[in-house]
C-alpha atoms as a PDB file:
ATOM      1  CA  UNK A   1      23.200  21.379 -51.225  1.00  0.00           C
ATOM      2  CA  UNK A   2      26.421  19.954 -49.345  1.00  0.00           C
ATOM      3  CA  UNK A   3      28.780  21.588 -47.148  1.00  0.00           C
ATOM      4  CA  UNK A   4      32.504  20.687 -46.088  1.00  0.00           C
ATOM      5  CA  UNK A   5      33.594  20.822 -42.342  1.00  0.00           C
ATOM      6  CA  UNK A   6      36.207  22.811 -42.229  1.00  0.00           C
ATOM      7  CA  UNK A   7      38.269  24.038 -38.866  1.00  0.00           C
ATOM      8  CA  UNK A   8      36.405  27.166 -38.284  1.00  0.00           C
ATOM      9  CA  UNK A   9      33.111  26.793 -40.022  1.00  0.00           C
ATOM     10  CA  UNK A  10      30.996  25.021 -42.333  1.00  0.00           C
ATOM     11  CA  UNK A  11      31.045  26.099 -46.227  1.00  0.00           C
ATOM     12  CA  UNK A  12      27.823  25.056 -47.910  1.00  0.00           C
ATOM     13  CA  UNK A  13      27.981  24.691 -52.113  1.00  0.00           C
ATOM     14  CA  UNK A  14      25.967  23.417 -54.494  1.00  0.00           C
ATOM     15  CA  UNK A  15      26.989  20.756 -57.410  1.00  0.00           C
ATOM     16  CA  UNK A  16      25.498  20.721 -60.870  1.00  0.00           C
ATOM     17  CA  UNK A  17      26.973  19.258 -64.366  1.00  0.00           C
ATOM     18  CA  UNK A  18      27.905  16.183 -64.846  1.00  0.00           C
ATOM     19  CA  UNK A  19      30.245  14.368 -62.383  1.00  0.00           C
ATOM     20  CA  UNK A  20      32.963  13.708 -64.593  1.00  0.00           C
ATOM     21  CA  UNK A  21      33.592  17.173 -66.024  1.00  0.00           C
ATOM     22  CA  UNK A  22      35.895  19.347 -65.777  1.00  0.00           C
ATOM     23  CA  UNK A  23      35.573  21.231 -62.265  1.00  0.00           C
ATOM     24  CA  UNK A  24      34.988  24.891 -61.936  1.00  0.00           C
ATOM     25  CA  UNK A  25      34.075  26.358 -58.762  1.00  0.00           C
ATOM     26  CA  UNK A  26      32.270  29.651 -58.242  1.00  0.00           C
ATOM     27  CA  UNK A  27      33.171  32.052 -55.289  1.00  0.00           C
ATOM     28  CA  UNK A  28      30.352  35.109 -54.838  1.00  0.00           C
ATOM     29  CA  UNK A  29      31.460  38.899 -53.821  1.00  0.00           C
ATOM     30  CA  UNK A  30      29.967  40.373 -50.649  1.00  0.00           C
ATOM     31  CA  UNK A  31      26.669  40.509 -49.354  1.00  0.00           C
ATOM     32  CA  UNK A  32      25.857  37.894 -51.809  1.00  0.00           C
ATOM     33  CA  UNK A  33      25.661  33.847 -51.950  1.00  0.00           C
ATOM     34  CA  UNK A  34      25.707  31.444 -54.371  1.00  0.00           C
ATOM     35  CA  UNK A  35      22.200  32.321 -56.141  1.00  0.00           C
ATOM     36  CA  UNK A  36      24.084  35.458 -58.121  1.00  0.00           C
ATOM     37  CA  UNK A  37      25.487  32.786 -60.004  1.00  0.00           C
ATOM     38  CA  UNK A  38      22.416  30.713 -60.850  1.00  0.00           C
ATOM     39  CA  UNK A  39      22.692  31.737 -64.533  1.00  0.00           C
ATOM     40  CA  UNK A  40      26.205  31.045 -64.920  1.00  0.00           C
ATOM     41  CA  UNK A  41      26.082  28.312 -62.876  1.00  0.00           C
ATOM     42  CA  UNK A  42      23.823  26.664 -65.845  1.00  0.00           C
ATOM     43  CA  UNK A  43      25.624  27.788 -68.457  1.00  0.00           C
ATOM     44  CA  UNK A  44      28.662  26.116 -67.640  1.00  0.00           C
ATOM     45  CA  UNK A  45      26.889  22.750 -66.343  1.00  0.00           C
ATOM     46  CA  UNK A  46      25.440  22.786 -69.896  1.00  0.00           C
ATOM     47  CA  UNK A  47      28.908  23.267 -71.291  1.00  0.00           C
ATOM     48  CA  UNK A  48      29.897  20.133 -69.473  1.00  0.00           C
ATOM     49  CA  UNK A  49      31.704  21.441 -66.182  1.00  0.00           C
ATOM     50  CA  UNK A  50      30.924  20.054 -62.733  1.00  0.00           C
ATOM     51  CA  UNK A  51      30.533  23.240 -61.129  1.00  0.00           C
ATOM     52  CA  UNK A  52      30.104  23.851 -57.357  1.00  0.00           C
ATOM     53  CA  UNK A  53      28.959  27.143 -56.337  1.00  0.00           C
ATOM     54  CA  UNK A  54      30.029  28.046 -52.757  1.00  0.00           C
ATOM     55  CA  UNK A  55      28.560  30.034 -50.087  1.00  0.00           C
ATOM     56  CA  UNK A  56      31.505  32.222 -48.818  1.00  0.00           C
ATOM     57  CA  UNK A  57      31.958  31.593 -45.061  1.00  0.00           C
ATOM     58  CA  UNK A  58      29.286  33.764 -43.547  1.00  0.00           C
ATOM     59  CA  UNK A  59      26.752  33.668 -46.291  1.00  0.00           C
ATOM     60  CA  UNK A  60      24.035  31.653 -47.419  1.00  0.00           C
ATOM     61  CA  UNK A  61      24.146  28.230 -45.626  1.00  0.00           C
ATOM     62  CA  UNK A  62      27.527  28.344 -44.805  1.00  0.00           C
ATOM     63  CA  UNK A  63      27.850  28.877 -41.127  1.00  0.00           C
ATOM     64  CA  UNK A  64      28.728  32.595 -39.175  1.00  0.00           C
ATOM     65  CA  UNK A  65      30.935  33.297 -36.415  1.00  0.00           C
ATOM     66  CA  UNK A  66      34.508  32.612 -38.604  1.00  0.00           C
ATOM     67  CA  UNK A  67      37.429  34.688 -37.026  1.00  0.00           C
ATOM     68  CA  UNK A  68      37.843  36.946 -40.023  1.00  0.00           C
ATOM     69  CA  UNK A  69      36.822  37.045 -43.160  1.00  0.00           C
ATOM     70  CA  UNK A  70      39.917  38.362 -44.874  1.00  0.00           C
ATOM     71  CA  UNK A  71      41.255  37.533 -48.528  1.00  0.00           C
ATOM     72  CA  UNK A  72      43.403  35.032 -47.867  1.00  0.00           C
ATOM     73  CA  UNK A  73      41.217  33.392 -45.220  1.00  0.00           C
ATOM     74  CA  UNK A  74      38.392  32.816 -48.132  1.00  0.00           C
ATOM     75  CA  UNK A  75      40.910  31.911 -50.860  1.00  0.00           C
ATOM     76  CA  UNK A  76      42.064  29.083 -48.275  1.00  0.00           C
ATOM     77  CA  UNK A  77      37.976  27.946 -48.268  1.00  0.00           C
ATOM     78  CA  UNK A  78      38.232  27.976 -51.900  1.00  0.00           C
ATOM     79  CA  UNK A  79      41.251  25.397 -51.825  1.00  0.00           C
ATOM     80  CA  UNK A  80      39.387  23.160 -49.451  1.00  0.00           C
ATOM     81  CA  UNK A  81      36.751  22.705 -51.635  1.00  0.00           C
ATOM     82  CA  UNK A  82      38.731  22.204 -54.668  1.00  0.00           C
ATOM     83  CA  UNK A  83      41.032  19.506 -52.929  1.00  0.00           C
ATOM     84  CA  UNK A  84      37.709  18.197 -51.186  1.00  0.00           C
ATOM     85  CA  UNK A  85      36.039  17.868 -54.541  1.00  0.00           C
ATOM     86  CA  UNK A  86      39.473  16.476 -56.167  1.00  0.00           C
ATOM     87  CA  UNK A  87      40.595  19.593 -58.351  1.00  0.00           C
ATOM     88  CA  UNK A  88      42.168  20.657 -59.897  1.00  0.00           C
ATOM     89  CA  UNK A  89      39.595  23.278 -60.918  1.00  0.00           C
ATOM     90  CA  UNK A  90      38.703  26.015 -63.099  1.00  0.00           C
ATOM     91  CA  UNK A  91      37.945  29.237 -60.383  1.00  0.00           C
ATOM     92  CA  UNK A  92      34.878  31.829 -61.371  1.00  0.00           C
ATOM     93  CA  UNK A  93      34.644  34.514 -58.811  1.00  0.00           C
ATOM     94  CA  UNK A  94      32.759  38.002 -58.963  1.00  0.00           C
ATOM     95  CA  UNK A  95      33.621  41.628 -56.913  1.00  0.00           C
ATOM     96  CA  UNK A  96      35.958  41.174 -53.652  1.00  0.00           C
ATOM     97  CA  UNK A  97      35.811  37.224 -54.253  1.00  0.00           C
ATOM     98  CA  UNK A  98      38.106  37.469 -57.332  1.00  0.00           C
ATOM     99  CA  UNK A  99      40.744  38.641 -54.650  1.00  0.00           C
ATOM    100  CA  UNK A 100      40.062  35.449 -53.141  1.00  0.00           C
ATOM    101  CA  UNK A 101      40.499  33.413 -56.395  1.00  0.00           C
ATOM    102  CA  UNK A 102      43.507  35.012 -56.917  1.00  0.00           C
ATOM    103  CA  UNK A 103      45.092  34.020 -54.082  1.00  0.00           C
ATOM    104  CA  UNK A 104      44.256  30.413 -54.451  1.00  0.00           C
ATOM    105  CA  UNK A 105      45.860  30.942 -57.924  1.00  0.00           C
ATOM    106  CA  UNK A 106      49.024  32.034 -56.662  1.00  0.00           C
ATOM    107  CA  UNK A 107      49.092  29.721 -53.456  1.00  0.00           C
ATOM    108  CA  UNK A 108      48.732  26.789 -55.522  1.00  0.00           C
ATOM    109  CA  UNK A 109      49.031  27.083 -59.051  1.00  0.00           C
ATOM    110  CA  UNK A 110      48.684  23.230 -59.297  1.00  0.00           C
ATOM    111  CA  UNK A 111      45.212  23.149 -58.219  1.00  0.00           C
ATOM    112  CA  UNK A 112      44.162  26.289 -60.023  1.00  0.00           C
ATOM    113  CA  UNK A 113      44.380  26.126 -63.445  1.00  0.00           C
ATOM    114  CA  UNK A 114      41.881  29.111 -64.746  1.00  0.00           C
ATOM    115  CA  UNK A 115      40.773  32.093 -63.218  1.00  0.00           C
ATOM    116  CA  UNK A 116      37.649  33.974 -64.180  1.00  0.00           C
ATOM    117  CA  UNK A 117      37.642  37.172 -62.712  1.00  0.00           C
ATOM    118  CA  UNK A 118      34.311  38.926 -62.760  1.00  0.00           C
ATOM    119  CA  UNK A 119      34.144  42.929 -61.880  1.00  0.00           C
ATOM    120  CA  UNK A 120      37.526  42.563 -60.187  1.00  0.00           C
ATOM    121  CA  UNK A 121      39.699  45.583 -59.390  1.00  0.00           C
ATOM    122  CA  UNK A 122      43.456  46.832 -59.594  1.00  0.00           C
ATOM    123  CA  UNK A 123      43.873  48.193 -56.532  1.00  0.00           C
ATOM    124  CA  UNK A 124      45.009  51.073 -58.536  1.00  0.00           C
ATOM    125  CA  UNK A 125      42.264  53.597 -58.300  1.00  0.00           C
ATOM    126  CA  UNK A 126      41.640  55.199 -54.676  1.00  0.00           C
ATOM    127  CA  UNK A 127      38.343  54.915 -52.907  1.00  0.00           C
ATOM    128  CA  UNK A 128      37.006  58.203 -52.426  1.00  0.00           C
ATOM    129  CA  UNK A 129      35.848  59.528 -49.012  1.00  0.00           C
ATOM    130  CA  UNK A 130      32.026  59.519 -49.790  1.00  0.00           C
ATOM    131  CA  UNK A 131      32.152  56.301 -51.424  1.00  0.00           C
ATOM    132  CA  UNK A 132      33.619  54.797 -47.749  1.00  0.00           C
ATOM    133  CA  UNK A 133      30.921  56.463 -45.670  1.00  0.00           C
ATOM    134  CA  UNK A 134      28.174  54.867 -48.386  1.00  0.00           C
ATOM    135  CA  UNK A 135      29.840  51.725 -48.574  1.00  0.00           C
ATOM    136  CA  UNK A 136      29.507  51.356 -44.266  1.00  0.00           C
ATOM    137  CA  UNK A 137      26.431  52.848 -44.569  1.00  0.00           C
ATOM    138  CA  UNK A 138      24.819  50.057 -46.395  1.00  0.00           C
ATOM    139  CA  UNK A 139      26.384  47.293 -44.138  1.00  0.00           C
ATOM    140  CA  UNK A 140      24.557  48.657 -41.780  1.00  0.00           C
ATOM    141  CA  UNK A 141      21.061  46.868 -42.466  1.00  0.00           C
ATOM    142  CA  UNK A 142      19.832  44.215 -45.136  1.00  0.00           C
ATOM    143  CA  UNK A 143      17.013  46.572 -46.793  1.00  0.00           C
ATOM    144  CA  UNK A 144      20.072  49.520 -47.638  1.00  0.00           C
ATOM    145  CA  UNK A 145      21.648  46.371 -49.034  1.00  0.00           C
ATOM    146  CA  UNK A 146      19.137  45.547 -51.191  1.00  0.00           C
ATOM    147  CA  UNK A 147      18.496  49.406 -52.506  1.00  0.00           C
ATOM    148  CA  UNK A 148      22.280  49.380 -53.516  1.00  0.00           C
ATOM    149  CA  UNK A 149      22.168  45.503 -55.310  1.00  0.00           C
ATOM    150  CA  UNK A 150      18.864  47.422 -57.163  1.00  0.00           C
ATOM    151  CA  UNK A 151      21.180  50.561 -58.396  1.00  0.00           C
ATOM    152  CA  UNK A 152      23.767  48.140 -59.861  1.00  0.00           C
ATOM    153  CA  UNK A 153      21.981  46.865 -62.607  1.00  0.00           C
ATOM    154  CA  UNK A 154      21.872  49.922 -64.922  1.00  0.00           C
ATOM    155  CA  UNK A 155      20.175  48.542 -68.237  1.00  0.00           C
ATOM    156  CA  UNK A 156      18.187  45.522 -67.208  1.00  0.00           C
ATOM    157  CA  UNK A 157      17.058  43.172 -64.124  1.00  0.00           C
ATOM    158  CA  UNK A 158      16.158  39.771 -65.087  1.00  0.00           C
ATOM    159  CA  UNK A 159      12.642  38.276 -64.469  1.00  0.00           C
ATOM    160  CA  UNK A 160      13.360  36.460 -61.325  1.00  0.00           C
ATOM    161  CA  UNK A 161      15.169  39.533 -59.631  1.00  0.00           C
ATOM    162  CA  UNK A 162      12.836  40.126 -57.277  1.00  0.00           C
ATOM    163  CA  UNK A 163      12.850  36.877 -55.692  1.00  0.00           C
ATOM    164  CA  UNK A 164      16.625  36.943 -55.863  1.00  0.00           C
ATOM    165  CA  UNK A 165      16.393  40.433 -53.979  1.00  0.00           C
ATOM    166  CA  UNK A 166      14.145  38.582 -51.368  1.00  0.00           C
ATOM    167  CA  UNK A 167      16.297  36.055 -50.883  1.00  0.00           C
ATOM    168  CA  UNK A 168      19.336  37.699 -50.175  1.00  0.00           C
ATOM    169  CA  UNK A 169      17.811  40.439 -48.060  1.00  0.00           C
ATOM    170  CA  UNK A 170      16.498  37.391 -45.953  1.00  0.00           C
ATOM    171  CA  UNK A 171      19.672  36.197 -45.712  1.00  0.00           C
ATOM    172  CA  UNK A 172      20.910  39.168 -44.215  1.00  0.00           C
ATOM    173  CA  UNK A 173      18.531  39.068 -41.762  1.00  0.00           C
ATOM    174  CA  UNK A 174      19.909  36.192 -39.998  1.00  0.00           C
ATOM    175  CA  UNK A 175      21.596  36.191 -37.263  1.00  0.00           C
ATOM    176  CA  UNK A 176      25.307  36.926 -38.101  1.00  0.00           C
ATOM    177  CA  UNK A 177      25.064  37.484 -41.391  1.00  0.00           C
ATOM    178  CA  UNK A 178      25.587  41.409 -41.421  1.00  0.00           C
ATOM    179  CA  UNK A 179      28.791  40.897 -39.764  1.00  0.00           C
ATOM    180  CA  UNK A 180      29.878  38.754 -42.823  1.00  0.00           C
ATOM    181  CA  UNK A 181      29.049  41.918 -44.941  1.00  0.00           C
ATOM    182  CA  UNK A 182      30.667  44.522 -42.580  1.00  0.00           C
ATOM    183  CA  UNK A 183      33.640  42.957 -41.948  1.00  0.00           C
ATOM    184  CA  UNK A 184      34.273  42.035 -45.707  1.00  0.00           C
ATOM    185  CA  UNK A 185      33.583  46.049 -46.250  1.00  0.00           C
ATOM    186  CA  UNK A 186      36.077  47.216 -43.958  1.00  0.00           C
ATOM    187  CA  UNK A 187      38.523  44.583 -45.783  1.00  0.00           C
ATOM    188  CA  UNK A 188      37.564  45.840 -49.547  1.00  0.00           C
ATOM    189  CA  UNK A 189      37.981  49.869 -47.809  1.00  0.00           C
ATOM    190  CA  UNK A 190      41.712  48.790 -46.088  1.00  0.00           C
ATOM    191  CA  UNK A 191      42.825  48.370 -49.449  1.00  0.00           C
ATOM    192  CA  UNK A 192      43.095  45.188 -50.793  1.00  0.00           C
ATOM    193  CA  UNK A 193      46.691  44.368 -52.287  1.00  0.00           C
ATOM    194  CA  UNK A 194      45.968  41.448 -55.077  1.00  0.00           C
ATOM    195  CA  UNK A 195      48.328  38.575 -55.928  1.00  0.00           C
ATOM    196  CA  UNK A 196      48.185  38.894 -59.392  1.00  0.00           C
ATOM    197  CA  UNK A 197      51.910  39.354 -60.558  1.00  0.00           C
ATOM    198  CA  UNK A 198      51.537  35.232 -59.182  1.00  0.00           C
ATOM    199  CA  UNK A 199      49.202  34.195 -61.364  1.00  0.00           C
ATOM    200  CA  UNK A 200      50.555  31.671 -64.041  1.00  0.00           C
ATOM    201  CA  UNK A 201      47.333  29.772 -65.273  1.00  0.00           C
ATOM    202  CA  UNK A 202      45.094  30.890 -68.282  1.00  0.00           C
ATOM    203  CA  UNK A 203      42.602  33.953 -67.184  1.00  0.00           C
ATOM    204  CA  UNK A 204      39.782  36.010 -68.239  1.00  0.00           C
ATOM    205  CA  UNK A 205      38.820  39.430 -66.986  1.00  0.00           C
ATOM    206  CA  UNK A 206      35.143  40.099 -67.292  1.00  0.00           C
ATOM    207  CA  UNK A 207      34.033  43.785 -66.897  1.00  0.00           C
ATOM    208  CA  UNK A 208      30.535  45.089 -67.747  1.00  0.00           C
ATOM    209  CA  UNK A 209      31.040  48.724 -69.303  1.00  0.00           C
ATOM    210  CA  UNK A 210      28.585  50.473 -67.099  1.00  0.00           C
ATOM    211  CA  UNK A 211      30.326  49.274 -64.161  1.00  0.00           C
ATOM    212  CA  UNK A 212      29.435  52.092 -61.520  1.00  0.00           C
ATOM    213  CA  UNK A 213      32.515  50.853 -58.756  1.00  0.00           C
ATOM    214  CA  UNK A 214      35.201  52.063 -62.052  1.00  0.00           C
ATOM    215  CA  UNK A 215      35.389  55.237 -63.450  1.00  0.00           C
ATOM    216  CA  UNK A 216      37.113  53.345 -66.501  1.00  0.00           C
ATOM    217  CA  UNK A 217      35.543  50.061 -66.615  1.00  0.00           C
ATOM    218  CA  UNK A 218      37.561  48.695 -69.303  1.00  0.00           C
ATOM    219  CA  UNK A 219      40.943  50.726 -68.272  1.00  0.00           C
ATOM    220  CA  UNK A 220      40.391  48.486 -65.299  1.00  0.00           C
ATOM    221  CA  UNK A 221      40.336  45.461 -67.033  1.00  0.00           C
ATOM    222  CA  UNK A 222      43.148  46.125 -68.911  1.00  0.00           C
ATOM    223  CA  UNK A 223      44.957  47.312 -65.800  1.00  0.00           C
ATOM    224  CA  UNK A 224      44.279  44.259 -64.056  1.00  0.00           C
ATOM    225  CA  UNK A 225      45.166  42.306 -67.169  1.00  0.00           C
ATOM    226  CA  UNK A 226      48.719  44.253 -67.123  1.00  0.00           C
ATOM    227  CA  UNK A 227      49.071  42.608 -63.654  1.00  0.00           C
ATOM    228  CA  UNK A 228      49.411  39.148 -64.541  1.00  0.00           C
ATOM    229  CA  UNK A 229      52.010  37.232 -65.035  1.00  0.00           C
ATOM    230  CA  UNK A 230      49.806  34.851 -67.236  1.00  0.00           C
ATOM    231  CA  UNK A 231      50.868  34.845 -70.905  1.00  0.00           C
ATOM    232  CA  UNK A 232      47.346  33.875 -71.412  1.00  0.00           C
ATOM    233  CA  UNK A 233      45.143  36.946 -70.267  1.00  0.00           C
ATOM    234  CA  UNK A 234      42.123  37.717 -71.954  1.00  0.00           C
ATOM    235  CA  UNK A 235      39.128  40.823 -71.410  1.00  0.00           C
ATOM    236  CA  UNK A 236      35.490  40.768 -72.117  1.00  0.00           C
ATOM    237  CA  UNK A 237      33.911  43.895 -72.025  1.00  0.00           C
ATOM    238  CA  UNK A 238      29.941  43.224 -71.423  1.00  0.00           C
ATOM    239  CA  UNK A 239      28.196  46.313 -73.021  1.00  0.00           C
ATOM    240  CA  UNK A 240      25.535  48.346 -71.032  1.00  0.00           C
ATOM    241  CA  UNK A 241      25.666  45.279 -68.101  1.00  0.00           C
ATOM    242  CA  UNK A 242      26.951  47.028 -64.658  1.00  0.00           C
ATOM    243  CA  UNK A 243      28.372  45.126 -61.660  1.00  0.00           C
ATOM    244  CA  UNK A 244      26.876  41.892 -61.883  1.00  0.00           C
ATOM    245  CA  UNK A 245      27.161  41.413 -65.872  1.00  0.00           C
ATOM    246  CA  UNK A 246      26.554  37.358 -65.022  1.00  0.00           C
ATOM    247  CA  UNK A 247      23.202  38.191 -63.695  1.00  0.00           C
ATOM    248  CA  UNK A 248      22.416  41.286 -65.516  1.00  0.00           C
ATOM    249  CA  UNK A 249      23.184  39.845 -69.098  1.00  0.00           C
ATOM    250  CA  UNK A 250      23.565  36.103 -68.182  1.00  0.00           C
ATOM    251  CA  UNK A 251      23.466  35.212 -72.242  1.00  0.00           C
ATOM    252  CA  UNK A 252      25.842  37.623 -73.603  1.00  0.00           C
ATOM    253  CA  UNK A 253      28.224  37.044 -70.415  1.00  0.00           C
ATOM    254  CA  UNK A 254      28.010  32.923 -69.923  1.00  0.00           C
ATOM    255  CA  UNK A 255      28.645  32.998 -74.187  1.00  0.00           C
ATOM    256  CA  UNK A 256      31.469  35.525 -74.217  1.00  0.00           C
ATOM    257  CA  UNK A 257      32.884  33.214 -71.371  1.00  0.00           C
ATOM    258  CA  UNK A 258      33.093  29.911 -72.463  1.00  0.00           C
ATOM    259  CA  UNK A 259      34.218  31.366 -76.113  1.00  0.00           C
ATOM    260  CA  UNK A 260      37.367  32.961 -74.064  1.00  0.00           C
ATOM    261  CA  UNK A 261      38.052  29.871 -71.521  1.00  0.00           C
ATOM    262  CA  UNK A 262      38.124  27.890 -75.080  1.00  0.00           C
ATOM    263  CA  UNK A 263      40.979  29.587 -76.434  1.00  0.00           C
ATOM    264  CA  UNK A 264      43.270  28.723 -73.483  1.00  0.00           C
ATOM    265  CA  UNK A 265      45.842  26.373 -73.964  1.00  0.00           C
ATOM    266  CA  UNK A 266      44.046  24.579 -71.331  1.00  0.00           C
ATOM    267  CA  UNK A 267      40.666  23.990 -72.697  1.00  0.00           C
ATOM    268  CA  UNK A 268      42.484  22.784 -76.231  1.00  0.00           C
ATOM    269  CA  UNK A 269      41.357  18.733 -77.372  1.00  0.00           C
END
């Protein structure tokens, strides 16, 4: 574990892979941390990327208290780290964090030079009414937390999910931690507007096809797709895998993508 010092907070992250690869940094959704990514996170070190998985500013060990926690507040922790660790880097982020990685995209296309975008959204299908009482409902206390992460994994948990579960409901018990959660809710309910007619660089759009947040899972892939002004967009569909395909079907998602990141003009020699 190592953190940066930045002006408002400290961001903690976590290096694996070999120094000299290619970097890739990994930004978590709400009411998570870094651990959601702990199969990915392998996957790619294996692959040979230097990967750093961060602890969004108010999760994790990253500190609490920030100002806000809004979009473009996050996506400026995510360029920190990618200058502070020498970018320019490969991005990976799941849920309300790919709104984050998006923005670093567009902000600084140098530094940003692939964007995987894991159970991202459009912005095109409204939130309904129930679905904003449930969401507040939930960021209310760590154990409703934990009963929604449960419900998102519709065909399979893996083996350590349990003490994943215990250590993010933990988490959420600290002191300031909920506040990360709610405030991030009220963000993802205001509506978020993504930057992604601004993205140039290579991307993939993950989606797992029993993705309860979508009515369409893979109509909002290709919507988001659509969006981009990258010439070089690709989908992966995960079948059966809901929200969290990385942790839900870590194999099948980690495989599908690499094999997509490797057909970017980026990744070629």
């Amino acid at each position: 574990m190592e953190t940066i010092e930045l002006a408002d907070g400290r961001i903690a992250y976590e290096l694996a892979g070999p120094a000299e690869g290619r970097l890739a940094v990994l930004v978590h959704g709400m009411g998570d941390d870094r651990t959601t990514f702990r199969f990915l996170s392998r996957r790619l070190a294996e692959a040979g990327y230097r990967v750093a998985a961060m602890d969004v500013r108010g999760y994790g060990e990253s500190s609490t208290g920030w100002p806000d926690h809004e979009v473009a507040s996050i996506g400026a922790d995510v360029l920190a780290l990618v200058r502070h660790l020498g970018g320019p880097a490969t991005v990976v982020a799941h849920s309300i964090g790919c709104a984050s990685a998006v923005w670093a995209a567009a902000e600084a296309p140098a530094e940003v030079t692939e964007l995987v975008l894991i159970g991202s959204f459009s912005g095109d299908t409204p939130v309904k009414a129930w679905m904003k009482l449930a969401s507040r409902a939930v960021g209310r206390s760590a154990l409703l937390w934990g009963m929604f992460l449960r419900s998102s994994y519709p065909t399979a948990k893996p083996a350590d999910f349990g003490a994943y579960l215990a250590g993010i409901t933990a988490g959420l018990r600290e002191p300031g931690r909920l506040a990360a959660l709610r405030a991030q809710i009220e963000v993802s309910l205001g509506g978020v507007v993504s930057r992604y007619p601004e993205v140039t660089c290579p991307a993939v759009v993950v989606m797992g096809t029993k993705d309860a947040d979508f009515p369409d899972p893979a109509a909002e892939a290709g919507l988001i797709a659509g969006k981009m002004a990258s010439a070089t967009t690709r989908t992966v569909l995960v079948e059966g895998a809901g929200h969290y395909p990385h942790a839900e079907m870590p194999d099948a998602t980690a495989t599908a993508i690499l094999a997509a990141l490797a057909k970017g003009p980026a990744f070629q020699g």
